[in-house]
Protein backbone atom coordinates (compact mmCIF):
# COMPACT_ATOMS: atom_id res chain seq x y z
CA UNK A 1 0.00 0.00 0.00
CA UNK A 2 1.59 3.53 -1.31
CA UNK A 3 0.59 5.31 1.89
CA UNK A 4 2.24 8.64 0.36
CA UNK A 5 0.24 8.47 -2.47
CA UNK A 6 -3.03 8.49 -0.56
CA UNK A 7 -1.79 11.66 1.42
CA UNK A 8 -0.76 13.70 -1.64
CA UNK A 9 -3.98 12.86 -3.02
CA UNK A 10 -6.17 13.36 -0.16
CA UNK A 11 -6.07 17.82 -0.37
CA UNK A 12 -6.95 17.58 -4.04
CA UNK A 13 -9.61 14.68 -3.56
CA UNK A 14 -11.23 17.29 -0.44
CA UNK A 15 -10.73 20.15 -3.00
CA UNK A 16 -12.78 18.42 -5.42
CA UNK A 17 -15.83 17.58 -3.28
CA UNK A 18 -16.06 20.90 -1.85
CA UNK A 19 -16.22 22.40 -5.32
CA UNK A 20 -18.99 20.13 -6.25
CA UNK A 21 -21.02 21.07 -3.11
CA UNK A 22 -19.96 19.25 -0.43
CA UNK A 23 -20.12 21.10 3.09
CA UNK A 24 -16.63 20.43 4.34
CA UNK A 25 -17.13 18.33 7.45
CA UNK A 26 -19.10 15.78 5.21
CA UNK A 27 -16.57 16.01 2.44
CA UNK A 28 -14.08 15.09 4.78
CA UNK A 29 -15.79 12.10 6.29
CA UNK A 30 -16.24 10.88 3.04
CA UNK A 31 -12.59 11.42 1.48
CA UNK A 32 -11.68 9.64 5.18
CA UNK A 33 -14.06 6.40 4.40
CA UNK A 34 -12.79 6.63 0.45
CA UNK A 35 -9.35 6.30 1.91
CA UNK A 36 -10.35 3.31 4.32
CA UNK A 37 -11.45 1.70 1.56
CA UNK A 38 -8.43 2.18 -0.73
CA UNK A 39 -6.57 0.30 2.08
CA UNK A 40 -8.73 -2.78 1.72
CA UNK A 41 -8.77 -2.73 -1.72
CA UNK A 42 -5.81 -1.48 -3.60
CA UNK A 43 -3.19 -3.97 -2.33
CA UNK A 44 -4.47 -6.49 -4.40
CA UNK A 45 -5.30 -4.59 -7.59
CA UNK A 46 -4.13 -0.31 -7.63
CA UNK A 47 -6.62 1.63 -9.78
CA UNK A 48 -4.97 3.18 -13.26
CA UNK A 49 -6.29 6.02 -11.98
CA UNK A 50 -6.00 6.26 -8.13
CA UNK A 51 -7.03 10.17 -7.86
CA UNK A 52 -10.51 9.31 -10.30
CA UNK A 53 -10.63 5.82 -8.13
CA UNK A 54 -10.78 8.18 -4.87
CA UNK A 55 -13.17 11.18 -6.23
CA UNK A 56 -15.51 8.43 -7.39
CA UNK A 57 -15.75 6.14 -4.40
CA UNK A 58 -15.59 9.65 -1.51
CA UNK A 59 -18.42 11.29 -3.33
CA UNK A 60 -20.92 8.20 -3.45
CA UNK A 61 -19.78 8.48 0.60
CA UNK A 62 -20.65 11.84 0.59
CA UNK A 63 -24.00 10.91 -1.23
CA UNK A 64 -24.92 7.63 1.05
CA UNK A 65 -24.48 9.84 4.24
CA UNK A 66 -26.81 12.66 2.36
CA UNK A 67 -29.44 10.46 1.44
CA UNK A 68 -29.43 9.35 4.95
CA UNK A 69 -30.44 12.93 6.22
CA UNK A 70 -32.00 14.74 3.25
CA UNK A 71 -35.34 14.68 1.86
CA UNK A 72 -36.49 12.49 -1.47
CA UNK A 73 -36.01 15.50 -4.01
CA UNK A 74 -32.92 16.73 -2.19
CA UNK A 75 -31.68 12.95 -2.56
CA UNK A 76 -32.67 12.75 -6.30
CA UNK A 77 -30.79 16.21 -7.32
CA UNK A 78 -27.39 14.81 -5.52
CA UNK A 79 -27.73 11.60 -7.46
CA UNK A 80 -27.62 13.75 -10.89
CA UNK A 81 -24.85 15.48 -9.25
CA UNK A 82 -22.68 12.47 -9.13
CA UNK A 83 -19.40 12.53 -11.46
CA UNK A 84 -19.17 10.17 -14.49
CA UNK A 85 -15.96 7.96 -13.50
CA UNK A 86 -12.62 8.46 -14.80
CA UNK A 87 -9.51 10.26 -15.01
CA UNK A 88 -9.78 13.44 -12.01
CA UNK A 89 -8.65 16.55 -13.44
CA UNK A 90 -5.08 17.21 -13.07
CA UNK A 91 -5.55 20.75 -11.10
CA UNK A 92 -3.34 20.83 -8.13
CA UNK A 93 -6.61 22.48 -5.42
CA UNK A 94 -3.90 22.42 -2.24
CA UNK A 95 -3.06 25.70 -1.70
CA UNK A 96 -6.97 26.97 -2.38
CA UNK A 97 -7.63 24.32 0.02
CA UNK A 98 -5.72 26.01 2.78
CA UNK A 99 -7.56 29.77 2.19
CA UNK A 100 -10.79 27.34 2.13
CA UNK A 101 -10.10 25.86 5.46
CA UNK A 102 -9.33 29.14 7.08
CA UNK A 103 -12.62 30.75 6.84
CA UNK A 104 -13.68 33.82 8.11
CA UNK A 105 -16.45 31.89 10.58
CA UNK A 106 -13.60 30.42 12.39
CA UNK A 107 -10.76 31.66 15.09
CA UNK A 108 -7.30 31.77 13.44
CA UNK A 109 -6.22 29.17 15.88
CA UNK A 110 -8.93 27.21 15.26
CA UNK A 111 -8.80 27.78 11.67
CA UNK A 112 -4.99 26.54 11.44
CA UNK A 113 -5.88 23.38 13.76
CA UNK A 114 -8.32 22.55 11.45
CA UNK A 115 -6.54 22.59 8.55
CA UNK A 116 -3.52 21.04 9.60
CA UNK A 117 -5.81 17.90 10.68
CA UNK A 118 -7.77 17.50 7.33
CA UNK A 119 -5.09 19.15 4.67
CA UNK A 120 -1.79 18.89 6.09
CA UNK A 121 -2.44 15.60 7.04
CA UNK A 122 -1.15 15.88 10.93
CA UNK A 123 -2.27 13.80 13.79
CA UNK A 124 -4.30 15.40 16.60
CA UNK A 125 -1.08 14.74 19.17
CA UNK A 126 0.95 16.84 16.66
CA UNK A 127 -0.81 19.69 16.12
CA UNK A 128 -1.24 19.40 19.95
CA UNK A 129 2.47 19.66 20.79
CA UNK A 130 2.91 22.02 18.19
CA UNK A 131 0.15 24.76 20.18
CA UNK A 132 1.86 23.37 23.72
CA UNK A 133 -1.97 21.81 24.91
CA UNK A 134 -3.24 18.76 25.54
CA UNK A 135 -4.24 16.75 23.05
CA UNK A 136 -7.70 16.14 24.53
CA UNK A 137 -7.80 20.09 24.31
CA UNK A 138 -6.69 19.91 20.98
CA UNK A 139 -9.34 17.61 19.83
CA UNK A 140 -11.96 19.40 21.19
CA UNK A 141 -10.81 22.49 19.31
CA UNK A 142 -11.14 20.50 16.14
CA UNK A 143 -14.62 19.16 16.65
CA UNK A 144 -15.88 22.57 17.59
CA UNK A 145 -14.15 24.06 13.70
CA UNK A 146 -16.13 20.99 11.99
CA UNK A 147 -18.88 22.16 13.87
CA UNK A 148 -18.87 25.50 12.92
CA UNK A 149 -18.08 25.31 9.44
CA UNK A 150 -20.56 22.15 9.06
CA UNK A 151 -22.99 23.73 6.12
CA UNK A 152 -21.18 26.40 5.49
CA UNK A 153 -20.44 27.77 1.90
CA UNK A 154 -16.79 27.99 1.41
CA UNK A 155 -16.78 31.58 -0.90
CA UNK A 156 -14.70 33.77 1.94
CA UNK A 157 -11.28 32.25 1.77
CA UNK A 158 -9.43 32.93 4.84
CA UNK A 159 -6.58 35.68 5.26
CA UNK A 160 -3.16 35.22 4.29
CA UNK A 161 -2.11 35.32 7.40
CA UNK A 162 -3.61 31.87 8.70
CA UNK A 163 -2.58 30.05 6.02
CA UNK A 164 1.04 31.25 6.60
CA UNK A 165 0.59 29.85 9.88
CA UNK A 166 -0.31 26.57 8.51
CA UNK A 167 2.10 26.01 6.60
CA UNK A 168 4.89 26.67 8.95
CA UNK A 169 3.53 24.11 11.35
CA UNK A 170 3.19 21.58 8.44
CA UNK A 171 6.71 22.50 7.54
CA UNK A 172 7.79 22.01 11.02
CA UNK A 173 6.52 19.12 11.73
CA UNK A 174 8.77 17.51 8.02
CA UNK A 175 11.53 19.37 9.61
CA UNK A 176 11.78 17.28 12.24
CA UNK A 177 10.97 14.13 10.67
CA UNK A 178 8.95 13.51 7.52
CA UNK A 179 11.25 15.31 4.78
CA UNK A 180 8.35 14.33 2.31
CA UNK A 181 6.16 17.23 4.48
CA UNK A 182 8.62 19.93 4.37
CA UNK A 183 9.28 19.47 0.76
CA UNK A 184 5.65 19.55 0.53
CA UNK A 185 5.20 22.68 2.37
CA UNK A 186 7.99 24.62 0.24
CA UNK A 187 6.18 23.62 -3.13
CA UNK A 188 3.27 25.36 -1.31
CA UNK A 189 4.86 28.24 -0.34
CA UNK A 190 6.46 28.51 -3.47
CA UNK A 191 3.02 28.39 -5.50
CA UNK A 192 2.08 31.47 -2.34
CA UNK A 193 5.04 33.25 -3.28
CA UNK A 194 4.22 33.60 -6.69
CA UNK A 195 0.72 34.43 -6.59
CA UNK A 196 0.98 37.21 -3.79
CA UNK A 197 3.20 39.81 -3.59
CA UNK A 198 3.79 39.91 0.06
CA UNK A 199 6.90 40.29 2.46
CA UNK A 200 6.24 37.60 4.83
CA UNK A 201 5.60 35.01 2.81
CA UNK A 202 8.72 36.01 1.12
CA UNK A 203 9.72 35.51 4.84
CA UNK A 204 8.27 32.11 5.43
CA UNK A 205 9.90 30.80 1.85
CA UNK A 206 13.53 32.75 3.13
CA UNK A 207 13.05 30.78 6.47
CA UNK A 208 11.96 27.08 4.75
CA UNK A 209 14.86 27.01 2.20
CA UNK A 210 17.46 28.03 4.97
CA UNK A 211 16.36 25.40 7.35
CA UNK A 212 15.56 22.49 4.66
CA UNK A 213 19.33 23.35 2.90
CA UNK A 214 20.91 21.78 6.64
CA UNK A 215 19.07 18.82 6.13
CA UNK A 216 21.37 16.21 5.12
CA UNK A 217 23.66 17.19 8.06
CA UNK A 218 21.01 17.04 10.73
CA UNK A 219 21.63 13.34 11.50
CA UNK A 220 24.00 10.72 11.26
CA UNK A 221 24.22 7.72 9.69
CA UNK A 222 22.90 6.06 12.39
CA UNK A 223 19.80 8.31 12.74
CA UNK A 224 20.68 10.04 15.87
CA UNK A 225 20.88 13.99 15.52
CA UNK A 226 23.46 16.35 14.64
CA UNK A 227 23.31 19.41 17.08
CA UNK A 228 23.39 22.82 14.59
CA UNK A 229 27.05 23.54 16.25
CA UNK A 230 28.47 20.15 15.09
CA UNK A 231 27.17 19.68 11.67
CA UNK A 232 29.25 19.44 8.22
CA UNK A 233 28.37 22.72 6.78
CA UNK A 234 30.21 21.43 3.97
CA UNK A 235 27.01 19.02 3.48
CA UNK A 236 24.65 22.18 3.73
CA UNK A 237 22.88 23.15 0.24
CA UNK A 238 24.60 26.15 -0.76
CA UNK A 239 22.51 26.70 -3.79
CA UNK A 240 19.21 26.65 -1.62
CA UNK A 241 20.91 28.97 1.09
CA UNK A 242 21.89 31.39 -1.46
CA UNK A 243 18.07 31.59 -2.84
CA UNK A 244 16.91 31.85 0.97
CA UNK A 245 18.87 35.02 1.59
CA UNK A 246 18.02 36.55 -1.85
CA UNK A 247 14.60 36.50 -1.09
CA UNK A 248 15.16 37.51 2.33
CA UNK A 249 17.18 40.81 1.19
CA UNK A 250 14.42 41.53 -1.34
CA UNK A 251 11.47 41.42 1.72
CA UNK A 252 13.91 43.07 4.66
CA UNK A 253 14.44 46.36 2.14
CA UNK A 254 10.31 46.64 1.95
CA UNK A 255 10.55 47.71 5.77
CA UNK A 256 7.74 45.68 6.74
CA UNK A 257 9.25 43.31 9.29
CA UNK A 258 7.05 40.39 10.38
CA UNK A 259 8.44 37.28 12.43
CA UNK A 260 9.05 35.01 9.53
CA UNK A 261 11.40 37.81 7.78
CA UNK A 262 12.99 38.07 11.57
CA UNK A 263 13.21 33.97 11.74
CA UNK A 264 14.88 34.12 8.49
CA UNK A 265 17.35 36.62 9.22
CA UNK A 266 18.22 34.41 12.15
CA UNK A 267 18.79 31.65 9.81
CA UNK A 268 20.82 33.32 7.38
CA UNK A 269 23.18 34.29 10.29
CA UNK A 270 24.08 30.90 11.09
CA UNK A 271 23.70 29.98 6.96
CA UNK A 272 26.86 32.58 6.65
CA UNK A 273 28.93 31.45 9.50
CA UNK A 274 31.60 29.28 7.85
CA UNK A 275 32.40 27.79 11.01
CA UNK A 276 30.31 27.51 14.57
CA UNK A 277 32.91 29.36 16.26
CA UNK A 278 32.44 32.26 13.59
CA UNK A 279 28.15 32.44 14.47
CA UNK A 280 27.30 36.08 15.02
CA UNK A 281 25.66 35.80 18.10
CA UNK A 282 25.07 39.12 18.95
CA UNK A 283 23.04 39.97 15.79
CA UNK A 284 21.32 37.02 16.53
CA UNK A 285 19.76 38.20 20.01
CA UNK A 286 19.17 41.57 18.36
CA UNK A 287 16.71 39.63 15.66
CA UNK A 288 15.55 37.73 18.59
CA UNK A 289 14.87 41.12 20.46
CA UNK A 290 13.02 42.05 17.00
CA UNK A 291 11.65 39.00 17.05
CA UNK A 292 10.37 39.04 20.68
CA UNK A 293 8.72 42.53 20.34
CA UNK A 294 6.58 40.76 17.20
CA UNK A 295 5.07 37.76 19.08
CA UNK A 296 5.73 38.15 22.28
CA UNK A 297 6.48 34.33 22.36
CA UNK A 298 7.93 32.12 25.43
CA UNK A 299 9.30 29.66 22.40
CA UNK A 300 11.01 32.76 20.78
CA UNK A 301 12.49 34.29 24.65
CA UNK A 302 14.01 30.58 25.34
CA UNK A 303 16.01 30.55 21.87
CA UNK A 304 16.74 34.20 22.69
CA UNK A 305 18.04 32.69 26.28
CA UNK A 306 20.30 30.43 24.13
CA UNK A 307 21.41 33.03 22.05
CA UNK A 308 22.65 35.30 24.97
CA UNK A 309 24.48 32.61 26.37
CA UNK A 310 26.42 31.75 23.79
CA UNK A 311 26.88 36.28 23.34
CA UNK A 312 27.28 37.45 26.65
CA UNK A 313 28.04 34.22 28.65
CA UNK A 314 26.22 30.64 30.26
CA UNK A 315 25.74 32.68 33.24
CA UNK A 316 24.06 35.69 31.22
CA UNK A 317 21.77 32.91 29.24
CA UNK A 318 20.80 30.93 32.74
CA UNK A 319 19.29 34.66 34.23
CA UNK A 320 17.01 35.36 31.15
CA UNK A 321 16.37 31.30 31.49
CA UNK A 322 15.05 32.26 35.09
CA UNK A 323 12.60 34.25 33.66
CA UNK A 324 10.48 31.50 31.76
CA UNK A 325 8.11 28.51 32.82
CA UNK A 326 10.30 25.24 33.37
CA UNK A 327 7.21 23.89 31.58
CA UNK A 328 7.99 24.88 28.30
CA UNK A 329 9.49 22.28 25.79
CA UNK A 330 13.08 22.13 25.60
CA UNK A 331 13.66 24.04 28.57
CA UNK A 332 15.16 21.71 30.66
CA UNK A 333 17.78 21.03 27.64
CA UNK A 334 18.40 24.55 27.01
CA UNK A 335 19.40 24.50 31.36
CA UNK A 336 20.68 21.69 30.75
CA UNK A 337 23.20 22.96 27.83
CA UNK A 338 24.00 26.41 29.41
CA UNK A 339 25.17 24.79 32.81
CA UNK A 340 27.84 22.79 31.17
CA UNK A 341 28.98 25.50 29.07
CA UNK A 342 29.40 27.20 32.81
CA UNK A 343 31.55 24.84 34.08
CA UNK A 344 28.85 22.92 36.18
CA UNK A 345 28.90 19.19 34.83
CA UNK A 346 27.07 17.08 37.37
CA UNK A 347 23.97 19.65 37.20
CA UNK A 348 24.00 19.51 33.44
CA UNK A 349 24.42 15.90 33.42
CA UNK A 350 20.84 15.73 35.92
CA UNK A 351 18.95 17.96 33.88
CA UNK A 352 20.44 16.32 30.44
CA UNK A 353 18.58 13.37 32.02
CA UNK A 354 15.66 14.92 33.13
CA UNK A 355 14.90 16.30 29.65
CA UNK A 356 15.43 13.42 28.00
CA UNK A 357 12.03 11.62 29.82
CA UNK A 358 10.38 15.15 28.60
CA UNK A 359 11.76 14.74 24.76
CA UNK A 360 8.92 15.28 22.21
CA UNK A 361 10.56 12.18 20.35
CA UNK A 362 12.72 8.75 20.07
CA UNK A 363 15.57 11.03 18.12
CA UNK A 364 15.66 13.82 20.57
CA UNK A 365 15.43 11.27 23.88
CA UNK A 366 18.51 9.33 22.61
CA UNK A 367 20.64 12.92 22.37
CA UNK A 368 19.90 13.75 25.35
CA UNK A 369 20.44 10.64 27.41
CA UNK A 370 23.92 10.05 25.34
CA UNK A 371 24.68 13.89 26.23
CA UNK A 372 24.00 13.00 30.12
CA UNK A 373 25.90 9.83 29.33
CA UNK A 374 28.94 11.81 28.52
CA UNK A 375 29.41 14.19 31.19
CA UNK A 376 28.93 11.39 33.28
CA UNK A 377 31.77 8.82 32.38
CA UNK A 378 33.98 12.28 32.01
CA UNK A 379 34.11 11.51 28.02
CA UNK A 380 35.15 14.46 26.00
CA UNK A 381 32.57 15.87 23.88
């Protein structure tokens, strides 16, 4: 079973039964069942045409569950409605998919949470960790979007700025995993980029092509992770950090600063350090200063807490640590990291521990728990 196949298709499958009427809770129940059944069925004979299989078998869903509720003549007009099978057209409906999904009857947070669930293709517990809630909370948040939007019309796409949102968490969530998301995410953006004249998704491209051009150096051979100080920069994509900071230049000079332009810039300071030793720290609290005054974020003070540490000193990066929640993620690393660099081993090596049972994932446990590991057998880094 090509399970990538059914997620690129699923957005364009959705896009296609909305068009045709659907409300968009019942299209995606139906596109959900279609894919159900594409599990059961294609493993022992794949469609010719898996897109035209899908459309066909989601909207006679869509139709079975509106026969159920709808009146005889409502019923018969739905019937005519149906598509002849055969090949799907080849439009690509993703990106109109996201403005869809973040309509104006719906909360920006709830509109992103939404749309990351049925478009993007995340789990519930990702989009979850991604917000910092629980994931009960998080499902609740979903239901109540359905909810809202169930019967609704989609002709008010959403506002740029949601679906930037969106597609940074998608793209986050590849980052740190699935490189098939992030990839997918930059195509997006891309296609945004070139539609819409507008600094910040210049921004959001800038900041996607300067993190995705580190990938190959971000593990090891052996899967573990490659901390950002410790990588080959001679593996980074040069061509793809060169594009990055051209279209960063060309949004900074517009004077309309938004976080993803002040993200970038961050990037593109440690994109031009040749070695980690050579990172211009203190430019990079001053964009996290910028940064800080634009969102206001405890994620964006922690890295900032980081980034003074490694300008001013450990000690200078533990005080602004003081300041934040010991809740937040990565917290307990970041203490963790900034005591050693001050000298104080066995507390490093206790919290390097600690934030290993708090690690989001398997990759991220096993670098912490070797990093405790080290400091306590006295092996040299």
């Amino acid at each position: 079973m090509n399970e990538a196949l059914l997620r690129s298709l699923t957005p364009s499958v959705l896009g296609i039964l909305v068009r045709r009427g659907a409300d968009f809770a019942a299209a995606e129940d139906a596109v959900q069942d279609a894919l159900v059944e594409a599990v059961r069925v294609w493993p022992d004979e794949q469609p010719r045409d898996p897109k035209g299989w899908l459309v066909t078998v989601a909207w006679r869903r869509f139709l079975d569950a509106t026969r159920a509720e709808a009146a005889r003549r409502r019923r018969e007009d739905r019937v005519d409605e149906e598509p002849v099978p055969g090949p799907a057209p080849a439009t690509d409906d993703t990106l109109q998919l996201y403005f869809l999904c973040a309509h104006p009857s719906l909360t920006p947070s709830s509109a992103v949470a939404l749309t990351l669930r049925a478009v993007g293709g995340l789990t519930t517990r990702q989009i979850a960790r991604a917000y910092l809630v629980p994931e009960a909370t998080m499902a609740q948040r979903i239901s109540r979007a359905k909810r809202t939007v169930s019967g609704v019309r989609f002709d008010q796409p959403g506002d740029v700025a949601t679906v930037l949102r969106v597609l940074y968490l998608v793209f986050n969530e590849g980052y740190s995993g699935d490189v098939d998301l992030a990839a997918e995410a930059i195509r997006l953006t891309r296609q945004l980029a070139a539609a819409i004249d507008h600094p910040e998704v210049a921004g959001l491209l800038a900041l996607m092509l300067l993190h995705h051009a580190r990938r190959a150096s971000r593990t090891a051979p052996d899967g573990s992770l490659v901390p950002l100080a410790e990588q080959d920069r001679g593996r980074w994509d040069t061509a793809m950090i060169a594009e990055g900071v051209e279209i960063l230049q060309a949004a900074l000079v517009r004077d309309r600063l938004g976080e993803f332009q002040a993200q970038a810039a961050v990037a593109a300071l440690h994109a031009d350090a040749r070695t980690a030793e050579e990172t211009d720290w203190v430019q990079i609290v001053e964009w996290y200063d910028e940064l800080a005054g634009l969102t206001d974020s405890p994620v964006v003070r922690l890295n900032r807490a980081v980034a003074v540490g490694e300008a001013d000193g450990p000690r200078a990066g533990l005080a602004e640590l003081a300041a934040l929640s010991d809740s937040l993620p990565r917290h307990t690393a970041v203490a963790a990291y900034l005591h050693e660099r001050d000298g104080d081993l066995e507390t490093a090596a206790r919290l390097y521990a600690e934030a290993a049972h708090k690690a989001p994932n398997l990759a991220e446990r096993a670098h912490l728990t070797r990093q405790a590991a080290r400091l306590n057998t006295g092996r040299p880094g």
